[in-house]
C-alpha atoms as a PDB file:
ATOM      1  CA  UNK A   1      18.392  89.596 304.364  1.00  0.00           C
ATOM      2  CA  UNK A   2      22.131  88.389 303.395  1.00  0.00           C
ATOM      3  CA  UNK A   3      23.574  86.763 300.729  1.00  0.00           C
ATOM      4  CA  UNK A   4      23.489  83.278 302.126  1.00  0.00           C
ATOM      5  CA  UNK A   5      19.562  84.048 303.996  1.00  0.00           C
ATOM      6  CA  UNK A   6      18.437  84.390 300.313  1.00  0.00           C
ATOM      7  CA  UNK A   7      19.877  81.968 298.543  1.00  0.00           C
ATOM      8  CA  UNK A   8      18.843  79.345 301.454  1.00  0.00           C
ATOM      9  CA  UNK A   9      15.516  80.796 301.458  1.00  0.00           C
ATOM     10  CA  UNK A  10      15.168  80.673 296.952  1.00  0.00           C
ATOM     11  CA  UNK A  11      16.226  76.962 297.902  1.00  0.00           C
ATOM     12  CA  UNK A  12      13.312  76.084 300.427  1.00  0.00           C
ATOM     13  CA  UNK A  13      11.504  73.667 298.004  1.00  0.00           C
ATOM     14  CA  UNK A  14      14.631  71.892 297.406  1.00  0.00           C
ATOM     15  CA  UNK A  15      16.174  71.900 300.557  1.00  0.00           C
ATOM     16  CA  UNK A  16      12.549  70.350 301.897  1.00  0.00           C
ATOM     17  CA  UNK A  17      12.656  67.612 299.342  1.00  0.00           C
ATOM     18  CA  UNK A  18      16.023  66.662 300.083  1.00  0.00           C
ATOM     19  CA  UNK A  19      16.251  67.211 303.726  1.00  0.00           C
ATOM     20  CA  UNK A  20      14.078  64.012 305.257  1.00  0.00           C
ATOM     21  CA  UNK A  21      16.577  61.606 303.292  1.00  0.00           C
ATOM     22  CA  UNK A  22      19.669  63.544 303.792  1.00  0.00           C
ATOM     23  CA  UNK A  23      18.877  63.962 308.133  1.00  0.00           C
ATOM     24  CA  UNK A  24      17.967  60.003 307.654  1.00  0.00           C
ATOM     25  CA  UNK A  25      21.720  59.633 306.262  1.00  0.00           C
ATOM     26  CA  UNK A  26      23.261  62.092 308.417  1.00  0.00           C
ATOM     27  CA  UNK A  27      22.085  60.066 311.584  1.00  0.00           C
ATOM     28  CA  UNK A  28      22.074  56.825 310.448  1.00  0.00           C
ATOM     29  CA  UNK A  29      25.872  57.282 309.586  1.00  0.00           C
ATOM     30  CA  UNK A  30      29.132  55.562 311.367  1.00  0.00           C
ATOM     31  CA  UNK A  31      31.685  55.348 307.900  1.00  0.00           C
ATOM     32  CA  UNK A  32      31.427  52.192 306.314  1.00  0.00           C
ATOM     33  CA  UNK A  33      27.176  52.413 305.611  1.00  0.00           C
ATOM     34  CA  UNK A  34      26.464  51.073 302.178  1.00  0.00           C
ATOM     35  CA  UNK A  35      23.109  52.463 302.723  1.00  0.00           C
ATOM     36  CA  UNK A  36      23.933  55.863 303.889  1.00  0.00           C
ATOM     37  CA  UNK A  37      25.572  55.804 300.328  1.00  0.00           C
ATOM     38  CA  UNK A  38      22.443  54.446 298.400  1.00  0.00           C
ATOM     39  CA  UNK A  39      20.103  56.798 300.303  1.00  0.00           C
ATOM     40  CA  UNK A  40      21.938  59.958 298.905  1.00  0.00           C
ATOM     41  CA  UNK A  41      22.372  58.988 295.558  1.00  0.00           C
ATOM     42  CA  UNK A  42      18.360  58.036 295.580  1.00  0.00           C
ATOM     43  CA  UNK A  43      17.978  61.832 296.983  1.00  0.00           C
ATOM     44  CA  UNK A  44      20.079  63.486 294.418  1.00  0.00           C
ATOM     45  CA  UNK A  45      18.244  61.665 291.660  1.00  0.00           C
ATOM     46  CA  UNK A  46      15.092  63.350 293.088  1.00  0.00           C
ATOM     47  CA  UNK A  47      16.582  66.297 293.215  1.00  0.00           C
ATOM     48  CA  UNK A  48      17.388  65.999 289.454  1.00  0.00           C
ATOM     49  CA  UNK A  49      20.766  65.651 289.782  1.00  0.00           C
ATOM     50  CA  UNK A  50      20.030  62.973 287.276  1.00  0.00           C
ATOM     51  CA  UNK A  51      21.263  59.450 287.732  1.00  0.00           C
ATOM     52  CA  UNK A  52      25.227  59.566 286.154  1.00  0.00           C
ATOM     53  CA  UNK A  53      25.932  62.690 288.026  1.00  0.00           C
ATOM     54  CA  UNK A  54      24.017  61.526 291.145  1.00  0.00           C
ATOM     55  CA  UNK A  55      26.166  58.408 291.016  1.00  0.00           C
ATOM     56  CA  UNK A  56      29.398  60.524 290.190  1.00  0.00           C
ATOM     57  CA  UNK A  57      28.767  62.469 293.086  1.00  0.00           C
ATOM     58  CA  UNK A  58      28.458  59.340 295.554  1.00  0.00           C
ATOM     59  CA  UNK A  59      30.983  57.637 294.184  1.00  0.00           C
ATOM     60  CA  UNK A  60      33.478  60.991 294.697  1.00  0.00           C
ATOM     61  CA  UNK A  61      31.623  61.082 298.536  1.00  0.00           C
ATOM     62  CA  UNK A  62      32.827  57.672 299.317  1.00  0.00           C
ATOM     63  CA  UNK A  63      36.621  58.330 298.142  1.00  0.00           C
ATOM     64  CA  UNK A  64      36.594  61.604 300.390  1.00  0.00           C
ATOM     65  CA  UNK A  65      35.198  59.303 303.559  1.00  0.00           C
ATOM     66  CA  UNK A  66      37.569  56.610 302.906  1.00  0.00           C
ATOM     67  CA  UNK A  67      40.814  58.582 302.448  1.00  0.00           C
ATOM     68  CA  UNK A  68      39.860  61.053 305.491  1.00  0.00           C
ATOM     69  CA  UNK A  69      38.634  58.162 307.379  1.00  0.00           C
ATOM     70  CA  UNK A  70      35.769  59.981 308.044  1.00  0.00           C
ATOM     71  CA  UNK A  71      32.965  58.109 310.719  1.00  0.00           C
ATOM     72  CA  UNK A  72      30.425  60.762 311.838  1.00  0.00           C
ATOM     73  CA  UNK A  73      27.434  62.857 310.833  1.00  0.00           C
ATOM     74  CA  UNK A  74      29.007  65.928 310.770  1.00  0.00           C
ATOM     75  CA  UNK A  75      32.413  64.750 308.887  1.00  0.00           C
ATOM     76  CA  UNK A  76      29.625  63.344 306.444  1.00  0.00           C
ATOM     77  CA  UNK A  77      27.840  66.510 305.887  1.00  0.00           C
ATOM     78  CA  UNK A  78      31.421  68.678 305.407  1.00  0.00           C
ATOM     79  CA  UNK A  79      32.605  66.238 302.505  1.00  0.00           C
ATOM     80  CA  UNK A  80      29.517  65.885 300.967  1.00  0.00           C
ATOM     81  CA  UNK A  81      29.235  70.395 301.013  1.00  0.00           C
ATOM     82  CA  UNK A  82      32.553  69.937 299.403  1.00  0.00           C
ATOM     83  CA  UNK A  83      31.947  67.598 297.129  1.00  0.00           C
ATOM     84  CA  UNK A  84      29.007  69.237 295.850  1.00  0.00           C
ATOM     85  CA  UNK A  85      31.082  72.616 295.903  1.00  0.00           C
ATOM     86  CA  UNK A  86      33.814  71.377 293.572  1.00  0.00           C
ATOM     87  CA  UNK A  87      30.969  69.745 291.381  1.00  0.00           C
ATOM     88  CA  UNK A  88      29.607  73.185 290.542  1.00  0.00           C
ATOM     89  CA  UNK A  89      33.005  74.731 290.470  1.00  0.00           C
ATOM     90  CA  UNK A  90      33.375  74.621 286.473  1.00  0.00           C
ATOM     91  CA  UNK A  91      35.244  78.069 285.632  1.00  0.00           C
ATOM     92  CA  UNK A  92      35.217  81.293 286.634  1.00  0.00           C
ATOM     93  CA  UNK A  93      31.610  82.864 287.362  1.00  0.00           C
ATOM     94  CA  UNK A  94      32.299  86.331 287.201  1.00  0.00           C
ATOM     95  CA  UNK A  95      31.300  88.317 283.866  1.00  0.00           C
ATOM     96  CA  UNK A  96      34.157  89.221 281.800  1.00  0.00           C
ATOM     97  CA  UNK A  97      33.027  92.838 280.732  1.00  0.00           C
ATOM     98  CA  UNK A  98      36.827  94.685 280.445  1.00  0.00           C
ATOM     99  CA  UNK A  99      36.251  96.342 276.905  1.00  0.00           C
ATOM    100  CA  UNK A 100      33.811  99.613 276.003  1.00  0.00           C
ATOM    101  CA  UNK A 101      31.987  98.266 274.924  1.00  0.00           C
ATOM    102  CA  UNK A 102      31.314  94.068 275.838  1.00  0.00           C
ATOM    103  CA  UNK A 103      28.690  92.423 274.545  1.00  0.00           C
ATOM    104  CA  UNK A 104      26.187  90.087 276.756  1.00  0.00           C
ATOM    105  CA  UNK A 105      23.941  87.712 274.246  1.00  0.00           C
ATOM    106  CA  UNK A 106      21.255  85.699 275.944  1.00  0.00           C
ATOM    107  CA  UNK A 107      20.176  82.838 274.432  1.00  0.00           C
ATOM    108  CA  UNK A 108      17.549  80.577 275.107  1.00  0.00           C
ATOM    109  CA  UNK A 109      13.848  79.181 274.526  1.00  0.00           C
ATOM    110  CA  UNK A 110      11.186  81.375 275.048  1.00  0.00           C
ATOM    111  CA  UNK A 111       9.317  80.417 278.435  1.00  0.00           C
ATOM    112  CA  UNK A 112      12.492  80.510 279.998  1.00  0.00           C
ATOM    113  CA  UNK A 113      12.383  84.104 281.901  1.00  0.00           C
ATOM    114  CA  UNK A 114      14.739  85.524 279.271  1.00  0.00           C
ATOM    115  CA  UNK A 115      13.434  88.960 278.858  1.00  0.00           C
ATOM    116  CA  UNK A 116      12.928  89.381 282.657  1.00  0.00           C
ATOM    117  CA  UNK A 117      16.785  87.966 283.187  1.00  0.00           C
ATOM    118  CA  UNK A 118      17.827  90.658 280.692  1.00  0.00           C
ATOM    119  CA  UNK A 119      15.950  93.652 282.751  1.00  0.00           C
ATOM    120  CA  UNK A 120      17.536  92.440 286.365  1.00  0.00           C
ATOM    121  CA  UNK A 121      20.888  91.966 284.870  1.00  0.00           C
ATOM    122  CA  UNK A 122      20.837  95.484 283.233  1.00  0.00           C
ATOM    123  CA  UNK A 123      19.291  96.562 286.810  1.00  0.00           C
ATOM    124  CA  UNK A 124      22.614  94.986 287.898  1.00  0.00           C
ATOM    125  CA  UNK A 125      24.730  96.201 286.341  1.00  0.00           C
ATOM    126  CA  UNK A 126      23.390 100.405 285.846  1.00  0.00           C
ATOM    127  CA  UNK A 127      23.824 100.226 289.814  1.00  0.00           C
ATOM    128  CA  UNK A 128      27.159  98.774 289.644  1.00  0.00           C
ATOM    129  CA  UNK A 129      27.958 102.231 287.562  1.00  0.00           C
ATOM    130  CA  UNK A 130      27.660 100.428 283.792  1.00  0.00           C
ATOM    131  CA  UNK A 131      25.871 102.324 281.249  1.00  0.00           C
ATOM    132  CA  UNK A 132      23.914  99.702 279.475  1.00  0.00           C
ATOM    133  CA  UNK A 133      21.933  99.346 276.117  1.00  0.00           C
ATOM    134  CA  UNK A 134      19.394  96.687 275.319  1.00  0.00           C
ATOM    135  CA  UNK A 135      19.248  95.442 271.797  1.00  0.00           C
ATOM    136  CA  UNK A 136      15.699  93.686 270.943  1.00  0.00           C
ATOM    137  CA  UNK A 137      17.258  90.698 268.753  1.00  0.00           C
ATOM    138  CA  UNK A 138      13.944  88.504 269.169  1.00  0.00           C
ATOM    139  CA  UNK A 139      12.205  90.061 266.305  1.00  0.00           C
ATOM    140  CA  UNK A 140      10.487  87.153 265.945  1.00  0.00           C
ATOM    141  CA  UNK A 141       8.194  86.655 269.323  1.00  0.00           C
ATOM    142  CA  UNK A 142       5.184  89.216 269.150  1.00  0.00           C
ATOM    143  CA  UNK A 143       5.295  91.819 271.790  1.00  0.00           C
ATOM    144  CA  UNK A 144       9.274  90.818 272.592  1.00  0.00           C
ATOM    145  CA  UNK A 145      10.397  94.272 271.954  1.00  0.00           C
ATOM    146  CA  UNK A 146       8.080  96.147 273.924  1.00  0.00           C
ATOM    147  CA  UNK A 147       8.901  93.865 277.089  1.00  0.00           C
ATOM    148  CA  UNK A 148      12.232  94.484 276.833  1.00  0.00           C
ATOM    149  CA  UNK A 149      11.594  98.473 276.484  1.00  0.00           C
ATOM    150  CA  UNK A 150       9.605  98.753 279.617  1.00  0.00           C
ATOM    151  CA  UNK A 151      12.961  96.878 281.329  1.00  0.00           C
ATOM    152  CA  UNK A 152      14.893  99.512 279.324  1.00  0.00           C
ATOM    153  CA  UNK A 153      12.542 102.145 281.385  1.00  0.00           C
ATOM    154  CA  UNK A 154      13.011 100.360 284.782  1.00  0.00           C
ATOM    155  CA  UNK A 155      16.445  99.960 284.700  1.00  0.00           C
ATOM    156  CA  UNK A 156      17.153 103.257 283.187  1.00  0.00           C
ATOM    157  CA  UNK A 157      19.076 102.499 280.144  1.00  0.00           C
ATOM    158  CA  UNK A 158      19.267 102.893 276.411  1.00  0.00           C
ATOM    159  CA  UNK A 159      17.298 100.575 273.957  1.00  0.00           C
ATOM    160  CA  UNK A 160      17.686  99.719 270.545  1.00  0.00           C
ATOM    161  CA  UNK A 161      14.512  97.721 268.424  1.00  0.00           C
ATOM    162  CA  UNK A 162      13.125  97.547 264.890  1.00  0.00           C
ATOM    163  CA  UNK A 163      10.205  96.567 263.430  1.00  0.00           C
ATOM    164  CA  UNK A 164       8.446  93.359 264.412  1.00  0.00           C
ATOM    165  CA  UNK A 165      10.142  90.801 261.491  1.00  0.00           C
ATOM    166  CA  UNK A 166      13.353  92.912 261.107  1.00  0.00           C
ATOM    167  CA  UNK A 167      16.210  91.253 260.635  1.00  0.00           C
ATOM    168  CA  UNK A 168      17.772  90.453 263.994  1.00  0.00           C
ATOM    169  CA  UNK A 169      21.423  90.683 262.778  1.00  0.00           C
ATOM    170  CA  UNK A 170      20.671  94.501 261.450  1.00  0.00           C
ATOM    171  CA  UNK A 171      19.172  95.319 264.733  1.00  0.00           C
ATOM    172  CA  UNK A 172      22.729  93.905 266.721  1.00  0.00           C
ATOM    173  CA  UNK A 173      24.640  96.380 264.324  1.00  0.00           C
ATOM    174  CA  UNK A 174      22.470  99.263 264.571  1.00  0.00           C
ATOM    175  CA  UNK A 175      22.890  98.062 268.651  1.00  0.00           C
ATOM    176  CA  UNK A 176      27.003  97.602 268.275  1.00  0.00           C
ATOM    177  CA  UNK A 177      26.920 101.229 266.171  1.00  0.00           C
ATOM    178  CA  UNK A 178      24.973 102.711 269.134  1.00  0.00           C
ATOM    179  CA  UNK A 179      26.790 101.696 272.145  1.00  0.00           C
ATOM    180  CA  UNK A 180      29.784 102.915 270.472  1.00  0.00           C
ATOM    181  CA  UNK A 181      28.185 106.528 269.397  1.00  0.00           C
ATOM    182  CA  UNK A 182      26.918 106.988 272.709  1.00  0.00           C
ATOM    183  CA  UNK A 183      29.567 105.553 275.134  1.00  0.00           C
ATOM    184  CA  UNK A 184      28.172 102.600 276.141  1.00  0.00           C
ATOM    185  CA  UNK A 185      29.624  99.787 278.265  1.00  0.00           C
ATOM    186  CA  UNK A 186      27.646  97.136 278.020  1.00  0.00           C
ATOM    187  CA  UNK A 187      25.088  95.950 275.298  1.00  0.00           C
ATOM    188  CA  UNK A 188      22.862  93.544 276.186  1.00  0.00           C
ATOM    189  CA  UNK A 189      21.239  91.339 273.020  1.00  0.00           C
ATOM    190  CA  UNK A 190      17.814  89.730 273.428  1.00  0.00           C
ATOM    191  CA  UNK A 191      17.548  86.687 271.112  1.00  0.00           C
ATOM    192  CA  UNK A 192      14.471  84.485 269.745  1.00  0.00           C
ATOM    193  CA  UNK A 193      14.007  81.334 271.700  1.00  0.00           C
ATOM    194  CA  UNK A 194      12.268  79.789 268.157  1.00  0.00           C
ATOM    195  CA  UNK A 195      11.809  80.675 265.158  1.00  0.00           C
ATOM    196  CA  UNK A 196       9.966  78.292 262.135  1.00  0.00           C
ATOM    197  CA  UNK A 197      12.445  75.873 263.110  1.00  0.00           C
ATOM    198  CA  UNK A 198      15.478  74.852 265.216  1.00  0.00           C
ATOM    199  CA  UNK A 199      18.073  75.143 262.444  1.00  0.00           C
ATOM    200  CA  UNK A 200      16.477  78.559 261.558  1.00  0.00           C
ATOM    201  CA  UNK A 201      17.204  79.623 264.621  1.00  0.00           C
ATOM    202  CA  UNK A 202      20.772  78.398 265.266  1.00  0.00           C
ATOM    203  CA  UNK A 203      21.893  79.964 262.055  1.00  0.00           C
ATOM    204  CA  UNK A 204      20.507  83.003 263.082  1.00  0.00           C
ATOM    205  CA  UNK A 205      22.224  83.091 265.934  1.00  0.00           C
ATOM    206  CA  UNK A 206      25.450  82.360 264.159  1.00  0.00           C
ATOM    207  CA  UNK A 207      24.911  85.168 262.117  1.00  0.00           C
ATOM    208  CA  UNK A 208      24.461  87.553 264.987  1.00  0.00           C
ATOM    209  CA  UNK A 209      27.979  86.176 266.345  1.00  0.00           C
ATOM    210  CA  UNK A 210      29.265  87.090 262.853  1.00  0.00           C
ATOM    211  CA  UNK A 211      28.021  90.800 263.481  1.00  0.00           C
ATOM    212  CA  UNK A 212      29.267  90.846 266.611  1.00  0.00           C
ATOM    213  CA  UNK A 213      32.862  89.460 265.723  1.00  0.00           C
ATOM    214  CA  UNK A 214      33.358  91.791 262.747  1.00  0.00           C
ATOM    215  CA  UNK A 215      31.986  95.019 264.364  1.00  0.00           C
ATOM    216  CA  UNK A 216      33.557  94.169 267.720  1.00  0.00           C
ATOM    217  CA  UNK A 217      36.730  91.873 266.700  1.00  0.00           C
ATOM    218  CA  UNK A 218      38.032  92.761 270.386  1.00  0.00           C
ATOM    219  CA  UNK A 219      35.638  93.317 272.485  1.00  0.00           C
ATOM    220  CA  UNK A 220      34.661  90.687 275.352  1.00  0.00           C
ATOM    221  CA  UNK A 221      31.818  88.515 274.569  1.00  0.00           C
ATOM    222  CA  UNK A 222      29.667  86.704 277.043  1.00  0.00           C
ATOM    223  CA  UNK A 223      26.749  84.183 275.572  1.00  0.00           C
ATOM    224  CA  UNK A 224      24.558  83.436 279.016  1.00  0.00           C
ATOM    225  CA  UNK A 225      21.892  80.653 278.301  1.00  0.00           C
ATOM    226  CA  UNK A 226      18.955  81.385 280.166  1.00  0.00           C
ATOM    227  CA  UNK A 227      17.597  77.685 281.757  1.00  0.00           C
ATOM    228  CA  UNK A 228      14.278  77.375 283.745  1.00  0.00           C
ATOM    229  CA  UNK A 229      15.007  75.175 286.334  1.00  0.00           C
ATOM    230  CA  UNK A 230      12.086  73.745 286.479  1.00  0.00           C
ATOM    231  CA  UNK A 231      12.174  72.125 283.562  1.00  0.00           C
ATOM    232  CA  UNK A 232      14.829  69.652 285.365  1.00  0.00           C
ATOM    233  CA  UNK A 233      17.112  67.450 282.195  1.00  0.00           C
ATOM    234  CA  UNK A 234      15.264  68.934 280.020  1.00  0.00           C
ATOM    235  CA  UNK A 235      17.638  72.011 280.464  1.00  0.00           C
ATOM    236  CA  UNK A 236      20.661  69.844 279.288  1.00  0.00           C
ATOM    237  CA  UNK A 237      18.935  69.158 276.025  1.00  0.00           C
ATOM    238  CA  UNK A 238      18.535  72.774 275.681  1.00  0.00           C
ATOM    239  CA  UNK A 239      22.363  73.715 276.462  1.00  0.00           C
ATOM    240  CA  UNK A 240      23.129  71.081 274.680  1.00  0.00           C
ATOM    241  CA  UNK A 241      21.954  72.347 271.071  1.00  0.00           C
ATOM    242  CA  UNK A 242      22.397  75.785 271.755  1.00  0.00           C
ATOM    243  CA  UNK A 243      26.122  75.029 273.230  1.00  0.00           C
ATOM    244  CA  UNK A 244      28.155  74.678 269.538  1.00  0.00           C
ATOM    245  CA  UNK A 245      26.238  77.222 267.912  1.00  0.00           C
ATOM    246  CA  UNK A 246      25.999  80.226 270.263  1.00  0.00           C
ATOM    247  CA  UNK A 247      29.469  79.266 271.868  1.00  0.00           C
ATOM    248  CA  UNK A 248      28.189  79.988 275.440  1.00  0.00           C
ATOM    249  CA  UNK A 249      30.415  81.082 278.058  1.00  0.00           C
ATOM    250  CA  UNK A 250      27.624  80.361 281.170  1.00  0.00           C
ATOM    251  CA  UNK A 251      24.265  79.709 282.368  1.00  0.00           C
ATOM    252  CA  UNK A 252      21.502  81.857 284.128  1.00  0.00           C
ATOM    253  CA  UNK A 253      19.372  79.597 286.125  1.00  0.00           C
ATOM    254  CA  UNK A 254      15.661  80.834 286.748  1.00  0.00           C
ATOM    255  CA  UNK A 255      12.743  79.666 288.671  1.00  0.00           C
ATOM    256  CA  UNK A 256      14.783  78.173 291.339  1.00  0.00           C
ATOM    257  CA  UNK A 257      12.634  79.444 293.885  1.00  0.00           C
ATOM    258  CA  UNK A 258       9.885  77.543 291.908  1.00  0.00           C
ATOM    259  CA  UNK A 259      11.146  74.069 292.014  1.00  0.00           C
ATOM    260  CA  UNK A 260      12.103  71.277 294.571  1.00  0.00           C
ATOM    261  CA  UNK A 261      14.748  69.946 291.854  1.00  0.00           C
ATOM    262  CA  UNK A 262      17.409  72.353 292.452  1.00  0.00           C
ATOM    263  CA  UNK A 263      19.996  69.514 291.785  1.00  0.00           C
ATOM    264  CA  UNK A 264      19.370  70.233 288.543  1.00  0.00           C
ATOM    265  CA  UNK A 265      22.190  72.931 288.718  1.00  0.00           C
ATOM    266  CA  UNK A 266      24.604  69.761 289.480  1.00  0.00           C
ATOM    267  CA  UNK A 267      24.063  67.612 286.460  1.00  0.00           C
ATOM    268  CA  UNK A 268      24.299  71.079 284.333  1.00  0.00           C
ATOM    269  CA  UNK A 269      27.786  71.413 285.612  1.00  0.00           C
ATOM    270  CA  UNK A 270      29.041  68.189 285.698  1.00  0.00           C
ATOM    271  CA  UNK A 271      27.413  67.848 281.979  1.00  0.00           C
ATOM    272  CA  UNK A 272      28.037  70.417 280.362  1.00  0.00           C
ATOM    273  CA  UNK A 273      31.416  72.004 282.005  1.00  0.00           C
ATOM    274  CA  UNK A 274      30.233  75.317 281.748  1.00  0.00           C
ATOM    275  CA  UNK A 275      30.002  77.781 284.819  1.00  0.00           C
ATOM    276  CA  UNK A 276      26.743  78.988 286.840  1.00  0.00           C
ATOM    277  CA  UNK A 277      27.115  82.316 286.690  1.00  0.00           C
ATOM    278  CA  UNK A 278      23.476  83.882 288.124  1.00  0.00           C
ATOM    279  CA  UNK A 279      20.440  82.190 289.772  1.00  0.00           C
ATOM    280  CA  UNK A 280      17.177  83.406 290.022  1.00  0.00           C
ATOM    281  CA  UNK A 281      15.565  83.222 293.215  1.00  0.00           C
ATOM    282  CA  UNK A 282      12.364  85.257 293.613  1.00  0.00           C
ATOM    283  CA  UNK A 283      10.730  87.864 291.403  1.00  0.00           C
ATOM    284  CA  UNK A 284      12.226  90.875 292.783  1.00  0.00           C
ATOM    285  CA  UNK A 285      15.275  92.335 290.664  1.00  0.00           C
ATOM    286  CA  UNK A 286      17.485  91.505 293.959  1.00  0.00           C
ATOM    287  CA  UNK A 287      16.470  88.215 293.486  1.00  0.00           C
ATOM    288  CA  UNK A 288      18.758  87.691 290.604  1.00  0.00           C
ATOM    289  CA  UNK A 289      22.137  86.328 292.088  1.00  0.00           C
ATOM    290  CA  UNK A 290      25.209  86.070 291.017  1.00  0.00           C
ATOM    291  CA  UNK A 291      26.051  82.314 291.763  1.00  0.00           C
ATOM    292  CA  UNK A 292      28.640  81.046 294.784  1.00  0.00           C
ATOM    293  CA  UNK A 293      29.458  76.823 294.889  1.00  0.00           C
ATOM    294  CA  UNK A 294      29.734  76.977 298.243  1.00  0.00           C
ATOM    295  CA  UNK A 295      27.575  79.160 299.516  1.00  0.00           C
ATOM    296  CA  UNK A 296      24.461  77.421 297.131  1.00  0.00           C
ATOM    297  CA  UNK A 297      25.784  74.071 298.817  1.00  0.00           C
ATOM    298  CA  UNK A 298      25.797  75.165 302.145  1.00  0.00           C
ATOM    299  CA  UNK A 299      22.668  76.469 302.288  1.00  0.00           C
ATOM    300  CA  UNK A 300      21.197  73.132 300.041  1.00  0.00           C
ATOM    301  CA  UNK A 301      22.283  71.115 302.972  1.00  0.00           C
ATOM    302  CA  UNK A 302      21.638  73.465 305.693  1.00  0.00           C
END
């Protein structure tokens, strides 16, 4: 199955939710339709777009008609693909992993798919030629640790854990001190998604990008938020208070597969300015894909 196949079939709840409005639209359109307009933005607030970005997006549809004078279906589905394209195109998507070693710190609530985003990215990236090590930061969650070791044993790569309770800072520098000894390229750092409470856990997470900065003053440091899309705006809340404290550079969005509310990945963009940079689609390790604008609108409104 190709790139585009998978990504259109991970979107098939979506796509179905949105598709009876958006064919309504399409056919109903000759340029000037106020209620070709109102139809959409009622479909992208389904799709949990949410309703500023939903009317953002319209509103950005109509220039691009207007100025193009744009009159039929097909001219209406190419602006609104690129309209929806350069509303997820927030930065650069790729992973910034130049130094030996770079650090990868996921962040996010626990429920989210974390732990099973960490094994598929290491998957990733040991077939891409990386040597990776896993550090089990969440000494917190019972059980975290050994998750993350039988990833470690699937995607054939190092791990470092402590004790259930340890201090998740000491197990990052053992991690850092590892990588380092060994030749390592890439250390990936599990992190709690709670601990007694939220401020707890945010200045543990500072602390860890304390370690990380002193051990590692140059290397390149990406901090992925893991979202489960089918929690819909909830999600922004989320990036929202982990944003200033864990200084993420992207998202990983799960569970799309699961969900008919894919818009969600809109409102995260347009809110939050930071970059896509993997979706999950399925439960397969293949299943976790780097994320395209174009090719997720396309195959949205395919």
């Amino acid at each position: 199955m190709g790139f585009f196949d998978k990504i259109r079939e991970g979107l098939a709840k979506t796509r179905s939710n949105m598709s009876a409005a958006f064919n309504t639209a399409l056919a109903d359109f000759t340029g000037e339709n106020e209620e070709v307009y109102e139809d959409l933005e009622e479909m992208l607030i389904l799709a949990d777009a949410g309703v500023e970005t939903a009317e953002s997006l319209v509103a950005k549809l109509r220039e691009t008609v207007r100025a193009n004078g744009y009159r039929g279906p097909e001219e209406l589905r190419r602006a609104l693909t690129e309209v929806l394209t350069q509303a997820m195109d927030t930065g650069d998507t790729a992973l910034r992993l130049d130094t030996v070693p770079s650090v990868i710190l996921m962040v996010g609530v626990n429920g989210v798919g974390k732990t099973t985003t960490i094994g598929k990215l290491a998957a990733r990236l040991t077939a891409e030629g990386k040597k990776v090590l896993l550090c089990a930061g969440d000494t917190f969650r019972a059980a975290a640790a050994e998750q993350l070791s039988v990833w470690a044993g699937r995607a054939g790569c190092d791990i470092v854990r402590h004790e259930e309770g340890s201090d998740p800072a000491a197990v990052v520098y053992d991690a850092l001190a590892a990588a380092r000894a060994r030749g390592r390229d890439v250390v990936i750092v599990d992190t709690a998604g709670r601990l007694h409470n939220k401020q707890n856990l945010m200045n543990e997470l500072a602390k860890i990008r304390r370690v990380i900065q002193r051990e590692l003053p140059e290397a390149d440091v990406e901090c992925l938020m893991v979202l489960d899309a089918t929690t819909g705006q909830n999600g922004l809340i989320q990036a929202r208070q982990f944003g200033d404290t864990a200084g993420l550079t992207g998202i990983v969005l799960t569970k799309l597969d699961g969900t008919a509310k894919g818009g969600i990945v809109f409102a995260i963009a347009q809110q939050t300015g930071l970059p896509v940079k993997f979706i999950g689609v399925g439960e397969g390790v293949e299943d976790l894909m780097p994320f395209d604008a174009r090719s997720f609108a396309e195959a949205l409104l395919s």
